[in-house]
Protein backbone atom coordinates (compact mmCIF):
# COMPACT_ATOMS: atom_id res chain seq x y z
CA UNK A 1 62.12 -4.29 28.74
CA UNK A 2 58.28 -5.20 27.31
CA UNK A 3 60.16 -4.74 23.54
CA UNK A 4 62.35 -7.35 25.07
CA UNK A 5 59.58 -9.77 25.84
CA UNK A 6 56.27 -8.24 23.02
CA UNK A 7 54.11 -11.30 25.15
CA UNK A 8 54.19 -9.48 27.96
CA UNK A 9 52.85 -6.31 26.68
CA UNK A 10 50.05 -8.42 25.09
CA UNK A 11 49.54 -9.95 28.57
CA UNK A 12 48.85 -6.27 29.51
CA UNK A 13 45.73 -6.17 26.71
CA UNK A 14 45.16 -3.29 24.30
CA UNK A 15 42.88 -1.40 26.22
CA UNK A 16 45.07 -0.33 29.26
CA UNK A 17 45.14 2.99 29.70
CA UNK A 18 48.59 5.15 29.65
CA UNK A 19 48.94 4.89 33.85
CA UNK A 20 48.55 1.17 33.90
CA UNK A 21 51.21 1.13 31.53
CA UNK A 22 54.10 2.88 33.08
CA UNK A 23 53.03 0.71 36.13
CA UNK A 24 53.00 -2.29 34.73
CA UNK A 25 56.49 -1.53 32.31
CA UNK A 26 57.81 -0.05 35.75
CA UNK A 27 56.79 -3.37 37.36
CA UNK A 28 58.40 -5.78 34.95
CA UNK A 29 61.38 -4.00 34.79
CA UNK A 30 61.91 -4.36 38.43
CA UNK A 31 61.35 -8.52 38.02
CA UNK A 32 63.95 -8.67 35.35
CA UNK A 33 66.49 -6.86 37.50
CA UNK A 34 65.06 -9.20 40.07
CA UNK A 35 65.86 -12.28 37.97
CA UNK A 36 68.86 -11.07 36.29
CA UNK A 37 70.24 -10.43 40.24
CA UNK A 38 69.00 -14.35 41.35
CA UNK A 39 71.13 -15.69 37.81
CA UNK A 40 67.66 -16.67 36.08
CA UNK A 41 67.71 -17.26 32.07
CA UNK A 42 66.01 -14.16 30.81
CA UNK A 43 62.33 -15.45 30.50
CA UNK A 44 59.01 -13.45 30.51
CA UNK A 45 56.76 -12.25 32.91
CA UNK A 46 53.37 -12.76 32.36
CA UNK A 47 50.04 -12.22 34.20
CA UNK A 48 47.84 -14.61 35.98
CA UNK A 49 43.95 -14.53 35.96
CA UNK A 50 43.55 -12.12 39.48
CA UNK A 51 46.69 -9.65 37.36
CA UNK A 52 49.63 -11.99 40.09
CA UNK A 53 52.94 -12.28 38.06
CA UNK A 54 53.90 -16.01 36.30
CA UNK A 55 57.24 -16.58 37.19
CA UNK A 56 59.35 -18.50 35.05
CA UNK A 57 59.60 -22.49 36.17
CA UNK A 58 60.77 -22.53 39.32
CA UNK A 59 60.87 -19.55 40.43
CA UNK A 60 58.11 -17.15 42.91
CA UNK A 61 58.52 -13.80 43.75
CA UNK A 62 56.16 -10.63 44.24
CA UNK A 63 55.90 -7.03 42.34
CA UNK A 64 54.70 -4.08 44.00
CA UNK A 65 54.65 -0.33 42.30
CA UNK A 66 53.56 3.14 43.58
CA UNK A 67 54.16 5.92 41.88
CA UNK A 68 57.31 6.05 39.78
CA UNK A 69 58.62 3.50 42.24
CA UNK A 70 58.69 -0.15 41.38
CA UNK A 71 60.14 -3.41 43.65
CA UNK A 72 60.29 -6.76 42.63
CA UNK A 73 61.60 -9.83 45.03
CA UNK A 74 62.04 -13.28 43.77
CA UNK A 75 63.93 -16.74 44.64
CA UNK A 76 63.88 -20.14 43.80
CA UNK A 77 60.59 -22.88 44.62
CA UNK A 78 63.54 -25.19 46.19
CA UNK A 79 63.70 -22.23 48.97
CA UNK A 80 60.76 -20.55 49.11
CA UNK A 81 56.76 -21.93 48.13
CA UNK A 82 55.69 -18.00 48.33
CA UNK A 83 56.86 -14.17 48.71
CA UNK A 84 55.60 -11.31 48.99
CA UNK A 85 56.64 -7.54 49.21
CA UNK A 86 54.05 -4.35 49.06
CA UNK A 87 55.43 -0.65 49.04
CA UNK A 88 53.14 1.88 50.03
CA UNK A 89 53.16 5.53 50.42
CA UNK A 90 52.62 7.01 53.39
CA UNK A 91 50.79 10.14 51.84
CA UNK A 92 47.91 11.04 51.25
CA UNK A 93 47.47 7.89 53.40
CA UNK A 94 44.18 5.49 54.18
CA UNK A 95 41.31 6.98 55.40
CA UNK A 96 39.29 6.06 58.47
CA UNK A 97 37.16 3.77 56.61
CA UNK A 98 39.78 1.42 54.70
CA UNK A 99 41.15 1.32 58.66
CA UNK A 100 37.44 -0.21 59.41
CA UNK A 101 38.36 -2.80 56.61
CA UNK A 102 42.05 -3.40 57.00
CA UNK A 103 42.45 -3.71 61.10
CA UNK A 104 40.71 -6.49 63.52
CA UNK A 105 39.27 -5.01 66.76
CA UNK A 106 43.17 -5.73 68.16
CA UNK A 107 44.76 -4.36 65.34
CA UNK A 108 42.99 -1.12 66.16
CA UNK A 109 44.38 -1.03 69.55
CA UNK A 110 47.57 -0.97 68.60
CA UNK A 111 46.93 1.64 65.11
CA UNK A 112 45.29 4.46 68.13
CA UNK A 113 44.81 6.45 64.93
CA UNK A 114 48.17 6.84 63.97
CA UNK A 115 48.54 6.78 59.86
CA UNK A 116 52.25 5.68 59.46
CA UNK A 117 50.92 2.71 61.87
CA UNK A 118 47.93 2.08 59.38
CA UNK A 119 49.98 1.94 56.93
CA UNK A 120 52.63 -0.08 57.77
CA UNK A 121 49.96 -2.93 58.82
CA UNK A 122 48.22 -2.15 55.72
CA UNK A 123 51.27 -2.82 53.68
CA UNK A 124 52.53 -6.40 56.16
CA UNK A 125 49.22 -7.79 55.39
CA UNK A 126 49.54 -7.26 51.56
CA UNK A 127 52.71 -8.37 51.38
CA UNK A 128 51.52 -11.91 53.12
CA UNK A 129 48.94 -12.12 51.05
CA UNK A 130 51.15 -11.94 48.10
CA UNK A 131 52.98 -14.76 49.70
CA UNK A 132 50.30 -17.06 50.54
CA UNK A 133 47.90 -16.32 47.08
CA UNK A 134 50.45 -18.87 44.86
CA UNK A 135 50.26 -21.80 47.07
CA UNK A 136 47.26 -22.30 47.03
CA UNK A 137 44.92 -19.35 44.96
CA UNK A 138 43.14 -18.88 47.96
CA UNK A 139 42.12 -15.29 48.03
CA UNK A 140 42.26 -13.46 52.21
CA UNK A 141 40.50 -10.47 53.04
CA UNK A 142 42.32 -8.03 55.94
CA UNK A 143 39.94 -9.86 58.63
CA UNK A 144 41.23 -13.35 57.52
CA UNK A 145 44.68 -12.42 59.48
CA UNK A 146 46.13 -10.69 62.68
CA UNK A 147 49.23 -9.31 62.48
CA UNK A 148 51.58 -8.28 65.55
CA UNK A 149 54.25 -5.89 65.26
CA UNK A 150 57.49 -7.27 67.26
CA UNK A 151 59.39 -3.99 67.70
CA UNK A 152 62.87 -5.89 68.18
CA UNK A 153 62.71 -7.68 64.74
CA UNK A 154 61.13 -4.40 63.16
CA UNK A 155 58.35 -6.96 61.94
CA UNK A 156 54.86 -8.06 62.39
CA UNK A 157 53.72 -11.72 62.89
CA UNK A 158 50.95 -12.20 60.66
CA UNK A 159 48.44 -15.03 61.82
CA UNK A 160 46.03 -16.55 59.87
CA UNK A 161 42.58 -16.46 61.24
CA UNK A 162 41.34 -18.67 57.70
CA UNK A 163 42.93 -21.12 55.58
CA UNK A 164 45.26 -20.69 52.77
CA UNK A 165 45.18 -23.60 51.57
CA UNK A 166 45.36 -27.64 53.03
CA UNK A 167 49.49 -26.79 54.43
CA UNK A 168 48.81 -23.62 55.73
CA UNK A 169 45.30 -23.75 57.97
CA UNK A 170 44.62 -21.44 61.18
CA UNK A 171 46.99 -20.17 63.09
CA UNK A 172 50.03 -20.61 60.86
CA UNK A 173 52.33 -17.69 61.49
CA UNK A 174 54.66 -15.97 59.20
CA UNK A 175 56.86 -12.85 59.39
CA UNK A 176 56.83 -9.72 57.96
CA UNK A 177 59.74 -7.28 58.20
CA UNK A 178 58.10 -3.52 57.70
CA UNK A 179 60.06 -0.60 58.03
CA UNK A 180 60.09 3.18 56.53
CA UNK A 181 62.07 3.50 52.97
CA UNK A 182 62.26 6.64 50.83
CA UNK A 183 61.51 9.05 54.10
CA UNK A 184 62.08 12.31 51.68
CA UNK A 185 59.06 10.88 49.77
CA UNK A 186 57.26 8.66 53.08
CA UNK A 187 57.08 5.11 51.83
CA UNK A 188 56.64 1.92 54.14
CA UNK A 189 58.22 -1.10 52.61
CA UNK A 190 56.96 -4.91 53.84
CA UNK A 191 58.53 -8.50 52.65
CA UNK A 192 56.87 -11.72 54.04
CA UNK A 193 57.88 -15.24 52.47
CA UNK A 194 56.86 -18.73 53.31
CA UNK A 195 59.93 -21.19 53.15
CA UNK A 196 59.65 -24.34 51.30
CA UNK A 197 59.36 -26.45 54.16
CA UNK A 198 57.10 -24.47 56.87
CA UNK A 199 58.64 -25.31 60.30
């Protein structure tokens, strides 16, 4: 797909190593199926300044690889001002101290230890972030939000506890299905997106 579109692999840079490569062409594959699927003119992908895909006009969507497994979820602005999916595997998992970083005091509560628990919060607050970081290139950390899992909706609500941006202050809320994908291989899968009119 990158012969397809030579801009993008010069958006990747000349000194990426082999890895980054396969990720990235693994990546951008994914978003062209993506935008192919939606009925988008074929268009390239490009790279912002913090590595976030540039969507072709009118269009936002999120990329998320692991492994030599790549997902890419897009729609159009009229619908949607952000979204965001993250895939994550469940092994060899976080360790104690990235669950330090990633979960509030609450959060930690409701982890008790458990890794496919870390992980899935892990993975709903990444894919939020993804959602919120076009709007308004405001950059969270893992304490800037709260998430709640809601066992009936198989989702978290993820809270913010800091602004993202003048539309979307303290104590906006939006949802985060997370579930378990790929079990033969244990990956969690999480989608958040922000409509175009929050309400």
């Amino acid at each position: 797909m990158l012969d397809d579109f030579p801009e993008e692999q010069e958006a990747l840079g000349p000194r990426a190593v082999l890895h980054r490569r396969q990720q990235f062409t693994l990546g951008r594959s994914a978003a062209h199926q993506a935008l192919s699927a939606l009925g988008a003119s074929p268009s390239p992908v490009l790279r912002g300044a913090r590595g976030e895909p540039l969507w072709p006009a009118g269009i936002t969507g999120a990329i998320t690889h692991t492994g030599a497994t790549a997902v890419a979820v897009v729609g159009w602005r009229e619908r949607y001002q952000g979204i965001g999916v993250d895939l994550e595997p469940l092994r060899p998992g976080l360790t104690d101290e990235a669950s330090h970083l990633v979960c509030t005091e609450r959060e930690a509560v409701w982890v008790a230890g458990d890794p496919v628990r870390l992980t899935m919060l892990f993975c709903a607050k990444e894919a939020a972030f993804k959602a919120l970081y076009p709007i308004a290139r405001v950059v969270l950390d893992f304490q800037d939000a709260q998430v709640t899992w809601t066992p009936e909706t198989v989702s978290f609500d993820v809270l913010l506890l800091r602004p993202a941006g003048t539309a979307l202050g303290v104590g906006f809320v939006l949802h985060a299905p997370c579930r378990l994908v790929d079990e033969a291989n244990g990956m969690v899968l999480a989608t958040a997106y922000i409509p175009a009119t929050p309400g």
